[in-house]
C-alpha atoms as a PDB file:
ATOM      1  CA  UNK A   1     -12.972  28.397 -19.668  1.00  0.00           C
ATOM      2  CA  UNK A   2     -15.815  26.405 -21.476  1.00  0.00           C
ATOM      3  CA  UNK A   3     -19.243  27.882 -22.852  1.00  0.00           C
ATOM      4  CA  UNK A   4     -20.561  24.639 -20.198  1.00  0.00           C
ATOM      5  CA  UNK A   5     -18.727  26.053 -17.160  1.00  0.00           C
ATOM      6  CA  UNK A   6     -20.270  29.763 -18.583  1.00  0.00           C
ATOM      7  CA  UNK A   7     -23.473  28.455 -18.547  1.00  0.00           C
ATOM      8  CA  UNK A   8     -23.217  27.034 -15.017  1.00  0.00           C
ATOM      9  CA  UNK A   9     -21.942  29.882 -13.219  1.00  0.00           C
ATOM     10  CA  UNK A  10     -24.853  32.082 -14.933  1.00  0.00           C
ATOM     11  CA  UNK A  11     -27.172  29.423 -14.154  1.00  0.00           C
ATOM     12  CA  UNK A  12     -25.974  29.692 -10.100  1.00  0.00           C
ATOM     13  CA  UNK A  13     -26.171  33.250  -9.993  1.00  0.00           C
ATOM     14  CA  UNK A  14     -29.693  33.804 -11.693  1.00  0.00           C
ATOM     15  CA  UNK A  15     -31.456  30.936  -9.230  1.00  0.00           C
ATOM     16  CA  UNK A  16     -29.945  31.793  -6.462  1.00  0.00           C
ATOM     17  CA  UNK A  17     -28.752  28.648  -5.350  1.00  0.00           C
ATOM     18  CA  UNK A  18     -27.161  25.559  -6.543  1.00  0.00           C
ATOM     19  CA  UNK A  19     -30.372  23.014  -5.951  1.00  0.00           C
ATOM     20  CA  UNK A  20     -32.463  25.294  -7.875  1.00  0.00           C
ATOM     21  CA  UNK A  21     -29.782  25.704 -10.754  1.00  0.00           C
ATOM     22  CA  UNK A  22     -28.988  21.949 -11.025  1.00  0.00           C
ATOM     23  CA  UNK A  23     -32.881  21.517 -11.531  1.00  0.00           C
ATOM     24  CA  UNK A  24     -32.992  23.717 -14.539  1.00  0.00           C
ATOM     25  CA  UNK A  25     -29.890  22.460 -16.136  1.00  0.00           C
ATOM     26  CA  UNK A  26     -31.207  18.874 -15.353  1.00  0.00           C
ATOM     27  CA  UNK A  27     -27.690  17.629 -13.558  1.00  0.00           C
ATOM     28  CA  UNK A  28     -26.946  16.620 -10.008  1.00  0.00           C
ATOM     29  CA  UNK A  29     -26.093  19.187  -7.490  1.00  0.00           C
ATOM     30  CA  UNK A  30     -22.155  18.287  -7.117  1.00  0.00           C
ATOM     31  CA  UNK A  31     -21.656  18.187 -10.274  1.00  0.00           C
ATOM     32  CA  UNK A  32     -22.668  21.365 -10.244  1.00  0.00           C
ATOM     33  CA  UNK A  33     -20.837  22.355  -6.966  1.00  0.00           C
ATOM     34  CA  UNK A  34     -17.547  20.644  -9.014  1.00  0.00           C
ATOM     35  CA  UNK A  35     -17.648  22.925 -12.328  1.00  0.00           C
ATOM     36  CA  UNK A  36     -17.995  26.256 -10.136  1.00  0.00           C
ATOM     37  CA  UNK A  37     -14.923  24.600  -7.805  1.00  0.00           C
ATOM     38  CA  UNK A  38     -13.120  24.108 -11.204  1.00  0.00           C
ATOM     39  CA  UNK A  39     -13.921  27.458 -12.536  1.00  0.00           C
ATOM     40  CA  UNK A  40     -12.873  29.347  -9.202  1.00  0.00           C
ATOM     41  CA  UNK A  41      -9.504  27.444  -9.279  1.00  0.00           C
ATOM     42  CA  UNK A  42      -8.991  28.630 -13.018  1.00  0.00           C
ATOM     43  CA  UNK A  43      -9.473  32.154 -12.607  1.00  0.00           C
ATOM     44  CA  UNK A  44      -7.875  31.923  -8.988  1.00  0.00           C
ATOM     45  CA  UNK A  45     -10.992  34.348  -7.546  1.00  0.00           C
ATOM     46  CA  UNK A  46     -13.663  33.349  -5.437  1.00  0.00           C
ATOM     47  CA  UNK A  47     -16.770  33.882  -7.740  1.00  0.00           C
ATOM     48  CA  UNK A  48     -19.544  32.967  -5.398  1.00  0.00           C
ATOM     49  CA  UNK A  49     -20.887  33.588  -1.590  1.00  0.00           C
ATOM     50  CA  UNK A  50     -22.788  31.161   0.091  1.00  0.00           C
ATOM     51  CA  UNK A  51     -25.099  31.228   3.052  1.00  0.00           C
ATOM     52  CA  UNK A  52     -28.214  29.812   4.632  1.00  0.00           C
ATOM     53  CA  UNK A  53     -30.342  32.456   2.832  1.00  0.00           C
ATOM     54  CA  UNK A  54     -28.820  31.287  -1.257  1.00  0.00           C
ATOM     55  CA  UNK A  55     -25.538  31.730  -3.313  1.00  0.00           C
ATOM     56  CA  UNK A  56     -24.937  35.224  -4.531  1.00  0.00           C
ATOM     57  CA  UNK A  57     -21.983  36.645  -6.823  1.00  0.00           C
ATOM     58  CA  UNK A  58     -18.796  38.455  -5.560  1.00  0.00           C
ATOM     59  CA  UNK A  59     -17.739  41.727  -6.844  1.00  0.00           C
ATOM     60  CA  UNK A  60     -15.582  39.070  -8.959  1.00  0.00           C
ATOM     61  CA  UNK A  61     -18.348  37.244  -9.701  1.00  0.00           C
ATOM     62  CA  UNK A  62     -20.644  39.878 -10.843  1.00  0.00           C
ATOM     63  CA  UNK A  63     -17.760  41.171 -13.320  1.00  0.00           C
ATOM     64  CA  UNK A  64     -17.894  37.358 -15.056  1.00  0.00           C
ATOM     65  CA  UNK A  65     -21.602  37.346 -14.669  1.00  0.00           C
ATOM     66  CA  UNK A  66     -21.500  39.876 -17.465  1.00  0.00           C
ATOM     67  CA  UNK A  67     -18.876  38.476 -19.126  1.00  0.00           C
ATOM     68  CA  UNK A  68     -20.342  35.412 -19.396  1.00  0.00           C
ATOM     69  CA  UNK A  69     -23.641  36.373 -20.612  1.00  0.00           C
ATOM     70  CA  UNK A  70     -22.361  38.061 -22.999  1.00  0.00           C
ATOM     71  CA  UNK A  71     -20.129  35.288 -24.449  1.00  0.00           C
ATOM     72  CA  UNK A  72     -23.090  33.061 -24.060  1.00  0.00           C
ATOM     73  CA  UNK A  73     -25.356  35.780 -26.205  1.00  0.00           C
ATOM     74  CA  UNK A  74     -22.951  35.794 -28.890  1.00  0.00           C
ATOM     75  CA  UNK A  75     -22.840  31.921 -29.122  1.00  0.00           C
ATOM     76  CA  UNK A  76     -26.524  30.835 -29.079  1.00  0.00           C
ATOM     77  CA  UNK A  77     -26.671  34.101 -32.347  1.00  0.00           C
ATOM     78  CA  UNK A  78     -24.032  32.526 -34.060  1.00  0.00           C
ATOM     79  CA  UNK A  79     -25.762  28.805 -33.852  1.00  0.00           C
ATOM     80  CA  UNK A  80     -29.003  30.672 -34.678  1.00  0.00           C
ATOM     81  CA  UNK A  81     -27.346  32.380 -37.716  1.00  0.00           C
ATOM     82  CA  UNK A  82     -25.906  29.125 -39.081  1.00  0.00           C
ATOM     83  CA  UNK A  83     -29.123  27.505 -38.872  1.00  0.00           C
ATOM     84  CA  UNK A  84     -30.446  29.713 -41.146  1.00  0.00           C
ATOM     85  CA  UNK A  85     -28.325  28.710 -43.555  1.00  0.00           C
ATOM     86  CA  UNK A  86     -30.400  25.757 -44.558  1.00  0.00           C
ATOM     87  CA  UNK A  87     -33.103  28.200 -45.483  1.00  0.00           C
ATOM     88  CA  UNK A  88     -32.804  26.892 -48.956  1.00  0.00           C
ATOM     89  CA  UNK A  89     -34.671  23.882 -50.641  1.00  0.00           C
ATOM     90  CA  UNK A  90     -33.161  21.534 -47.687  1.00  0.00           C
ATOM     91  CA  UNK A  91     -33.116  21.366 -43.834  1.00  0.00           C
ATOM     92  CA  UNK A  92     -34.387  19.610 -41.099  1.00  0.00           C
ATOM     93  CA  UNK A  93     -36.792  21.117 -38.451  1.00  0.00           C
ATOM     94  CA  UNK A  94     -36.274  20.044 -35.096  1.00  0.00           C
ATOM     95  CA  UNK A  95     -39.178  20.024 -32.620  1.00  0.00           C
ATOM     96  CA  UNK A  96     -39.587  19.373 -29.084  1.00  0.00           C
ATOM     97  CA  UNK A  97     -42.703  17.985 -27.817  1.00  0.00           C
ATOM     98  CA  UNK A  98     -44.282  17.268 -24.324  1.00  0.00           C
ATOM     99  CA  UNK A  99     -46.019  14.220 -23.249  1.00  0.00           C
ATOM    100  CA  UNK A 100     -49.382  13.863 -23.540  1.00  0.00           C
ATOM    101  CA  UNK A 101     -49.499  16.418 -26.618  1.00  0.00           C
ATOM    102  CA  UNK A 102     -52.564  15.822 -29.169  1.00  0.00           C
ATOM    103  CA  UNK A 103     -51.524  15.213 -32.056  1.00  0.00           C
ATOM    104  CA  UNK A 104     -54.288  15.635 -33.397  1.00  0.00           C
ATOM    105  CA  UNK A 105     -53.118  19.298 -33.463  1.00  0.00           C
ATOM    106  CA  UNK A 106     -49.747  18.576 -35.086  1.00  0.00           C
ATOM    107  CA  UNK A 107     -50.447  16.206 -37.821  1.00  0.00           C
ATOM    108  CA  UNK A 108     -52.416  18.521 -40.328  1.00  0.00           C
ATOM    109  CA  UNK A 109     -49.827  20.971 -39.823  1.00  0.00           C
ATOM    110  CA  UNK A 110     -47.038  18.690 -40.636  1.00  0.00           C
ATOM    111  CA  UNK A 111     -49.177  17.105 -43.739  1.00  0.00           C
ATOM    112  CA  UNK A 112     -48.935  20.952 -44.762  1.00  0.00           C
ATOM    113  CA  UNK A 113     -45.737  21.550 -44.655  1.00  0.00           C
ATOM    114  CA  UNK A 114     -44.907  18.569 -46.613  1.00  0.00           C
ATOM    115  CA  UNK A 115     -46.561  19.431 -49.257  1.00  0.00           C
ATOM    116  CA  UNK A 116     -44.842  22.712 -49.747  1.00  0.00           C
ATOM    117  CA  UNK A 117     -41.385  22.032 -48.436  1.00  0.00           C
ATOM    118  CA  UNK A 118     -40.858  18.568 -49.220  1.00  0.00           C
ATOM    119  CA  UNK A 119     -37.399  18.960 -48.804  1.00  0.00           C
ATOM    120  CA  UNK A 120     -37.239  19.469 -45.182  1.00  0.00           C
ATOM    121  CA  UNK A 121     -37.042  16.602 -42.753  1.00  0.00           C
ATOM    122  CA  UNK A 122     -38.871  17.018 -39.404  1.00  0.00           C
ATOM    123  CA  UNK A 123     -37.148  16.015 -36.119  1.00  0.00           C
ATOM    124  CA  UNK A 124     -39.263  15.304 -33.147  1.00  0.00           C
ATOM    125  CA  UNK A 125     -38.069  15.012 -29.940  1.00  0.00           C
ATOM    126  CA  UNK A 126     -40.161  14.204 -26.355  1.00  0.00           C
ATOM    127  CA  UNK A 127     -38.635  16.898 -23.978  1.00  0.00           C
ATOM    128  CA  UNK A 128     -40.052  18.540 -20.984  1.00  0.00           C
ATOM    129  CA  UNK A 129     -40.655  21.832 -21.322  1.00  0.00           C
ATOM    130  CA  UNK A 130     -37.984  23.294 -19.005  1.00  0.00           C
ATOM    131  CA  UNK A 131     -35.714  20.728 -21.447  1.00  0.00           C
ATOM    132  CA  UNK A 132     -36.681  22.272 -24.781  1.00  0.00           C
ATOM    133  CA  UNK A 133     -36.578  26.199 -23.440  1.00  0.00           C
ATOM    134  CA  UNK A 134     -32.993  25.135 -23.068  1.00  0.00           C
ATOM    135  CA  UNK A 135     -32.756  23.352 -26.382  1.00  0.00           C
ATOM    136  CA  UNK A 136     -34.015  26.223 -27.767  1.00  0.00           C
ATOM    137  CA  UNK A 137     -31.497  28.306 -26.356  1.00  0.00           C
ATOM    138  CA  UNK A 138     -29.020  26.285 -27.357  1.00  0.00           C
ATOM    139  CA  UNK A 139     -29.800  26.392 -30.864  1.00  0.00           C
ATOM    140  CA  UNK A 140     -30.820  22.798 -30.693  1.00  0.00           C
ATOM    141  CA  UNK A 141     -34.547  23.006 -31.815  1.00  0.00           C
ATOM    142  CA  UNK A 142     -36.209  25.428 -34.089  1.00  0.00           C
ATOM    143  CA  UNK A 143     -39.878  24.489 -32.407  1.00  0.00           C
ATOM    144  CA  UNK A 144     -41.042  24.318 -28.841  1.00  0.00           C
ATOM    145  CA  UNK A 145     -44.641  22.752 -27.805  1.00  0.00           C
ATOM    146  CA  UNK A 146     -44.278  24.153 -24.286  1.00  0.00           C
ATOM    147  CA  UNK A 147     -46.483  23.797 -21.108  1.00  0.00           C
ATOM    148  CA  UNK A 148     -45.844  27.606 -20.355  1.00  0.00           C
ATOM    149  CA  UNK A 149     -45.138  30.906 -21.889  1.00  0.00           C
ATOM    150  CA  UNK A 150     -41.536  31.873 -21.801  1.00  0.00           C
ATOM    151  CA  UNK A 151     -41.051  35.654 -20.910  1.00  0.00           C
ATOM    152  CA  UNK A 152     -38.359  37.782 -22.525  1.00  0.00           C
ATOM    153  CA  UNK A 153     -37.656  38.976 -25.940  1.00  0.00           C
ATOM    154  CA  UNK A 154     -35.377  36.106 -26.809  1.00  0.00           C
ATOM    155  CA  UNK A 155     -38.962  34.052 -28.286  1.00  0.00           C
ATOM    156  CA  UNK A 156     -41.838  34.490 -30.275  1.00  0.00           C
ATOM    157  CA  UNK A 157     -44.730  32.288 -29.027  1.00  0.00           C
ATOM    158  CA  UNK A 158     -48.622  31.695 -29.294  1.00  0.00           C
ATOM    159  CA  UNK A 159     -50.938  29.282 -27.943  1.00  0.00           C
ATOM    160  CA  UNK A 160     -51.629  26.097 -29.884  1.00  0.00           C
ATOM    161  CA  UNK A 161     -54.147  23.896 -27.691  1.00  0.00           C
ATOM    162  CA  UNK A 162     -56.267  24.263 -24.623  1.00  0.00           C
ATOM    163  CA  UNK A 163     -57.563  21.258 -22.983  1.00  0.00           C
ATOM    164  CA  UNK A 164     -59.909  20.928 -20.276  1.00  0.00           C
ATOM    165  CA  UNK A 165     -58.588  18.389 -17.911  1.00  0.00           C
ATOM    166  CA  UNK A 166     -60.161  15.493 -16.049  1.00  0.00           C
ATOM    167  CA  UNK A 167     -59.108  12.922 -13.090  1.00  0.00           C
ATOM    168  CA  UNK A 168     -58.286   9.440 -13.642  1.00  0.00           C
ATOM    169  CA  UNK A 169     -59.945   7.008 -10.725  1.00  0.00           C
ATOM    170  CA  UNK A 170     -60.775   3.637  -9.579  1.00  0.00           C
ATOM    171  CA  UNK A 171     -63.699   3.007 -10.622  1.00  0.00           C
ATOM    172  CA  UNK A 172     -65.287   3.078  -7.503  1.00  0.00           C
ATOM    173  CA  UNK A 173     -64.441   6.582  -6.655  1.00  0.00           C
ATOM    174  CA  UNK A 174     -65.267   7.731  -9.699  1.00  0.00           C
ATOM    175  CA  UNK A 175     -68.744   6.343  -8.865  1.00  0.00           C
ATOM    176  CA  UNK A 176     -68.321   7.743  -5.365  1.00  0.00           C
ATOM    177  CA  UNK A 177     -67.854  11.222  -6.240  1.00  0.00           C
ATOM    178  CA  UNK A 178     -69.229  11.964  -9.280  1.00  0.00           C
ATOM    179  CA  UNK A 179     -72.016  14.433  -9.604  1.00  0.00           C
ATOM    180  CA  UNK A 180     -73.718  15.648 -12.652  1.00  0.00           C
ATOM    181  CA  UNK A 181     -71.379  18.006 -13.906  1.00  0.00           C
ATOM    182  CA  UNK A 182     -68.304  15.341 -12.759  1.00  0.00           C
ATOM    183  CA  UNK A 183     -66.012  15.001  -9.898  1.00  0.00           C
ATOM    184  CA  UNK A 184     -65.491  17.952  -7.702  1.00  0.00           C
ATOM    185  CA  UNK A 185     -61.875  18.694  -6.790  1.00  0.00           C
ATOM    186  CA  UNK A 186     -62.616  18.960  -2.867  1.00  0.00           C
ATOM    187  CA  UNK A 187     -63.856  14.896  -2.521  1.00  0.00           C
ATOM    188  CA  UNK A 188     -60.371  14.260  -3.431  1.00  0.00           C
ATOM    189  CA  UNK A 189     -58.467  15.128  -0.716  1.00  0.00           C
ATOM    190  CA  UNK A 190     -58.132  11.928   0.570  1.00  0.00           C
ATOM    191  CA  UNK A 191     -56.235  10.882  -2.295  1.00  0.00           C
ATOM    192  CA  UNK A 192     -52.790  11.311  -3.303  1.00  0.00           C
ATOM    193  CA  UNK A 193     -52.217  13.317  -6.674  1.00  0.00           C
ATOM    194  CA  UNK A 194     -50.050  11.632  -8.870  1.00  0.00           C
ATOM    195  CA  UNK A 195     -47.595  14.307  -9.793  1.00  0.00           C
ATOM    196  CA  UNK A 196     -44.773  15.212 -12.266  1.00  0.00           C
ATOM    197  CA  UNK A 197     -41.726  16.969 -11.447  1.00  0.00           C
ATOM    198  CA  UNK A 198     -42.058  20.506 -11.096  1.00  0.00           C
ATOM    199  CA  UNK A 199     -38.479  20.720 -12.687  1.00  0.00           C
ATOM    200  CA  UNK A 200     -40.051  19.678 -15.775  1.00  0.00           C
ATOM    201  CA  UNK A 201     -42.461  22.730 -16.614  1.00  0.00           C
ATOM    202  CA  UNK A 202     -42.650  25.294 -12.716  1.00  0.00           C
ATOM    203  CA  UNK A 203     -44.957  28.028 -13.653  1.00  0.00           C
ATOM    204  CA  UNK A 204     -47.576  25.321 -15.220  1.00  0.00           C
ATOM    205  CA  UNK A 205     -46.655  23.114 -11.693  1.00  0.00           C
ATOM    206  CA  UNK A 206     -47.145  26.458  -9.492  1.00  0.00           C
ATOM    207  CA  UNK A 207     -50.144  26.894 -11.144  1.00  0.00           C
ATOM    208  CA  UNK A 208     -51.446  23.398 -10.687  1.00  0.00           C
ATOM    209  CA  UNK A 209     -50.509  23.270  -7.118  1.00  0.00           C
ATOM    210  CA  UNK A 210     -52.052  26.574  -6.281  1.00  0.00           C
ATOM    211  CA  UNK A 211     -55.352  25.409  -7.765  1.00  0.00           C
ATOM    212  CA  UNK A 212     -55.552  21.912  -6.155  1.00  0.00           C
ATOM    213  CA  UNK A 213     -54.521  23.492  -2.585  1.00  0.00           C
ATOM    214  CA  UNK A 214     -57.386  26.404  -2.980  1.00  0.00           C
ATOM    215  CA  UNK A 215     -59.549  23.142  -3.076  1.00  0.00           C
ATOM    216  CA  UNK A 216     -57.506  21.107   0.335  1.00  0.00           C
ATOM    217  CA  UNK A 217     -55.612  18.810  -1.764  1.00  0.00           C
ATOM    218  CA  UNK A 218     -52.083  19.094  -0.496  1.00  0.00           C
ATOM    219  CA  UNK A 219     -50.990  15.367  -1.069  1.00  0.00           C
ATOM    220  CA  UNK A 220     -48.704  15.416  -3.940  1.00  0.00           C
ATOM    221  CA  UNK A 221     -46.404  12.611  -5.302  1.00  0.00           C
ATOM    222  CA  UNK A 222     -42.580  13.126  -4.818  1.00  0.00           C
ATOM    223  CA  UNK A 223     -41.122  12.836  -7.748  1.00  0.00           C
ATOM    224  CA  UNK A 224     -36.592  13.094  -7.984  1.00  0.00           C
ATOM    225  CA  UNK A 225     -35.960  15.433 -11.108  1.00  0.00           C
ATOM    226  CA  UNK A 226     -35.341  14.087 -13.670  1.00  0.00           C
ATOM    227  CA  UNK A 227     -37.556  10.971 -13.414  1.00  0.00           C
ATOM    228  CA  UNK A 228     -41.278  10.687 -14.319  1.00  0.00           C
ATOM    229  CA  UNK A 229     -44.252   8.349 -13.742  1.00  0.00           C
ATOM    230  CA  UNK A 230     -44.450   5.971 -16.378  1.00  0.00           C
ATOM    231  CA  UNK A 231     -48.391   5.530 -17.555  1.00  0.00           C
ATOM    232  CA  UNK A 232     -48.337   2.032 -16.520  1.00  0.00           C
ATOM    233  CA  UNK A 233     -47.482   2.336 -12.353  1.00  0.00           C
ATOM    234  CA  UNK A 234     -50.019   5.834 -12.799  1.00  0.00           C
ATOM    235  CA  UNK A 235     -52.997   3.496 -13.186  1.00  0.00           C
ATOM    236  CA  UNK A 236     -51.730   0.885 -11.316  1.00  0.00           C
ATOM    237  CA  UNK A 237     -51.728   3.259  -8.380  1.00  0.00           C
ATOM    238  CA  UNK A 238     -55.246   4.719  -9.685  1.00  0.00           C
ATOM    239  CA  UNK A 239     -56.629   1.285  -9.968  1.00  0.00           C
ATOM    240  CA  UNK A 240     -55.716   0.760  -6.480  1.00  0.00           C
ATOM    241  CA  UNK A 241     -57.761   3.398  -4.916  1.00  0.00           C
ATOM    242  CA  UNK A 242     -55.298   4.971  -3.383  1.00  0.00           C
ATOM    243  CA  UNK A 243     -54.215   8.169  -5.693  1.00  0.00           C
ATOM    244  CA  UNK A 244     -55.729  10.419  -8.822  1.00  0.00           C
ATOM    245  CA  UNK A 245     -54.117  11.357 -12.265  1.00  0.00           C
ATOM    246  CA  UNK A 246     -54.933  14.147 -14.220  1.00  0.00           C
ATOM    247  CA  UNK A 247     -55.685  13.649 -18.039  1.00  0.00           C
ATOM    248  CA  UNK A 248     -57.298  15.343 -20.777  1.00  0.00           C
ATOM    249  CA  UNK A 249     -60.129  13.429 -22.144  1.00  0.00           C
ATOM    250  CA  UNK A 250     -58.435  12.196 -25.507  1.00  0.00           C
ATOM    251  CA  UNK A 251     -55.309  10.503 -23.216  1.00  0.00           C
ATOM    252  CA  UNK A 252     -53.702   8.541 -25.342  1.00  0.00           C
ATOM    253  CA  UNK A 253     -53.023   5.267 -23.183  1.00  0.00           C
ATOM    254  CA  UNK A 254     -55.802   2.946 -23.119  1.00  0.00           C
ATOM    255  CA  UNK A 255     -57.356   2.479 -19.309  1.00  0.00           C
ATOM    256  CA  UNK A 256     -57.133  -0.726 -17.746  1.00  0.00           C
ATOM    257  CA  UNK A 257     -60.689  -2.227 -16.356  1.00  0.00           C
ATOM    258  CA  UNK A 258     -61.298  -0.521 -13.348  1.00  0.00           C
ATOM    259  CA  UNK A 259     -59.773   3.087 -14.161  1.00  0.00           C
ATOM    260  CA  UNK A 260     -62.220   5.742 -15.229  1.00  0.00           C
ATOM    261  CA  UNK A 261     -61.751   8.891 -16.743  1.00  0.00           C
ATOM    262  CA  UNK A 262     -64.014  11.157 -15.293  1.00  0.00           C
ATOM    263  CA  UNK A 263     -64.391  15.353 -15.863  1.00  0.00           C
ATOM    264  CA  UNK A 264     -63.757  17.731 -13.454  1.00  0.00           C
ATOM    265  CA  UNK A 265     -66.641  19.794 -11.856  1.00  0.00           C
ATOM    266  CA  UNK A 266     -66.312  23.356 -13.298  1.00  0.00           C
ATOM    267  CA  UNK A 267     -63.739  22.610 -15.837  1.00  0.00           C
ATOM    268  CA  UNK A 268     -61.178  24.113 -13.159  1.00  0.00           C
ATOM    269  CA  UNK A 269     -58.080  22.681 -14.648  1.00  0.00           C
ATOM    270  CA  UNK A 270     -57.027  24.445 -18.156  1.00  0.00           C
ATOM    271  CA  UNK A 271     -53.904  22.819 -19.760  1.00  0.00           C
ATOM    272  CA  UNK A 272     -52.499  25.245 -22.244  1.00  0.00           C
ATOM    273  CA  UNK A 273     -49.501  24.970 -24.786  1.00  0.00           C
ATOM    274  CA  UNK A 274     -47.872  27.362 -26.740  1.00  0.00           C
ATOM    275  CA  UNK A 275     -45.817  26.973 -29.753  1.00  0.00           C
ATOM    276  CA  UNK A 276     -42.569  28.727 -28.782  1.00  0.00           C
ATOM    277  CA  UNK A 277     -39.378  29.515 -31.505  1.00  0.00           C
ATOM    278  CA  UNK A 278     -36.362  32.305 -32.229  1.00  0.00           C
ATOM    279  CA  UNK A 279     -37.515  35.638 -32.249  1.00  0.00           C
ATOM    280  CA  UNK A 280     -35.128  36.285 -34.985  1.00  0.00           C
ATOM    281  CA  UNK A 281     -35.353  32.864 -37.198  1.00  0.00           C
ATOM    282  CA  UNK A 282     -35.650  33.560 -40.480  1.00  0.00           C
ATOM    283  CA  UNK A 283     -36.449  29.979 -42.132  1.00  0.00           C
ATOM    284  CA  UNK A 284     -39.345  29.876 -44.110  1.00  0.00           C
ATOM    285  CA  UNK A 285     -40.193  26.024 -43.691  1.00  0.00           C
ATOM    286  CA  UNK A 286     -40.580  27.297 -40.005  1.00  0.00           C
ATOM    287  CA  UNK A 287     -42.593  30.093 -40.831  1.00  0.00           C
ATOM    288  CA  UNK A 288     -44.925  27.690 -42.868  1.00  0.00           C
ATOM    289  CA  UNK A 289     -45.190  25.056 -40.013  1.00  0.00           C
ATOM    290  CA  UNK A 290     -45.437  28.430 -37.800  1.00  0.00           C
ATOM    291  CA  UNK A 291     -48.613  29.248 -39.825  1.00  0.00           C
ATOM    292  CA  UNK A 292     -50.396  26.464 -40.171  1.00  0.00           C
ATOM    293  CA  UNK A 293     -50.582  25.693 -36.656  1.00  0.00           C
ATOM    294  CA  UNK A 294     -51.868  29.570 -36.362  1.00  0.00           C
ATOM    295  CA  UNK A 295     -55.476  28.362 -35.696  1.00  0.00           C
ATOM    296  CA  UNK A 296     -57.691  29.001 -32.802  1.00  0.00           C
ATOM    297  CA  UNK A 297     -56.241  27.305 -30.217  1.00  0.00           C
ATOM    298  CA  UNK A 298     -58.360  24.135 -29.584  1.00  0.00           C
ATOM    299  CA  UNK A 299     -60.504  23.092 -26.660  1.00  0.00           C
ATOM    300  CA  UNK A 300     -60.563  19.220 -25.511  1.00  0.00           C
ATOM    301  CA  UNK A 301     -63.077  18.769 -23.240  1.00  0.00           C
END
């Protein structure tokens, strides 16, 4: 057996279902359906039920299940420990980092830590947020900028930035609906939200959702895991007329004549991001980065 194919088969059995597992390890679905194949053929037991209602463990399954999580606990401690060893003078800090982040935010903390670790190297990397909560698991990044709050006692986290977010439009609509405190959510219902993929952050995509419904938008973008609108066929599709974007007011693509960036009517949109790490890290570099980005988190809008 493999720490990959351990990984899987926990992934399976705590989603439920293979669709929803092969979203939040970001492969396809028989690939997926191949490794647990692979696995049951190995260990020559059948590991997993599956009906109309989800995929749920057998009593052989629910014996690895334990197994397995346990193997996996052990593994992502021992990365985590050996990390630590470049608590010294040298290391590098690897950071994962959503789209659309300000850096504004990040920069003075940064120009802090290198002035009192100049030793350590900084790594960033542009991940989605369900991307770096694995990376993070996986002993792969030491920082998280993360769209939501992970639950569990596995991470530390606390918020970073809070930004107020607006709609991109033609600008025609955005003449069309604005009022004096902006755009109201309901006059946009005839419009087509350009979305991301919920596999890419869910809670912050549930909570989206939930808000633009209340208001009778229910016309969201379909977009295949793993793929993302560019910026460029986003305004091309808002210059058009024919679908909204949401941005926070500092976006940091320039608009094309005829887009508008226009606030939102009651400020009902609230983009937060928390900084997320290893409950039990131990490098100081991290605690220094850690603490200079302990301000009050900031407000754009």
């Amino acid at each position: 057996m493999e720490l990959r194919e351990l990984s899987v088969f926990v992934a399976v059995v705590e989603e439920g279902g293979l669709s929803a597992a092969a979203r939040r390890l970001h492969v396809s679905q028989p690939a997926l359906s191949q490794t647990i194949g692979s696995l049951e053929r190995e260990l020559r037991v059948k590991l997993l039920e599956r009906s109309r209602s989800g995929t749920r463990p057998t009593e052989a399954g629910v014996t690895l299940l334990g197994e397995a999580r346990a193997v996996l606990a052990r593994y992502h401690q021992a990365v985590r420990t050996m990390a630590q060893l470049s608590d010294g003078h040298e290391g590098v800090l690897r950071i994962g980092i959503p789209l659309e982040f300000p850096f504004d935010v990040l920069r003075p903390a940064l120009a802090e830590l290198a002035e009192e670790w100049p030793d350590t190297k900084v790594q960033a990397r542009h991940l989605s947020s369900a991307a770096q909560l694995v990376a993070l698991r996986d002993g792969e990044l030491e920082l998280g900028l993360l769209r939501e709050r992970p639950g569990g006692e596995l991470f530390d986290a606390m918020p970073v930035v809070r930004e107020e977010l607006g709609v991109l439009l033609s600008a025609d609509h955005a003449e069309e609906f604005s009022t004096r405190d902006g755009v109201p959510l309901d006059s946009l219902g005839r419009l087509e939200w350009l979305a991301f993929p919920r596999s890419d952050s869910p809670a912050w995509y549930d909570e989206l959702t939930a808000i633009l419904r209340s208001h009778g938008l229910d016309r969201f973008t379909d977009v295949p895991v793993g793929q993302r609108l560019i910026a460029e066929v986003k305004l091309a599709a808002v210059s058009a007329g024919r679908a909204f974007a949401l941005a926070p007011p500092n976006w940091s693509q320039p608009l094309p004549e005829g887009v508008r960036w226009t606030p939102l009517a009651g400020r009902p949109l609230v983009r937060r991001t928390w900084a997320v790490w290893p409950a039990d890290s131990r490098r100081r570099d991290l605690g220094r980065l850690i603490s200079a980005l302990d301000r009050p988190a900031e407000t754009a809008g």
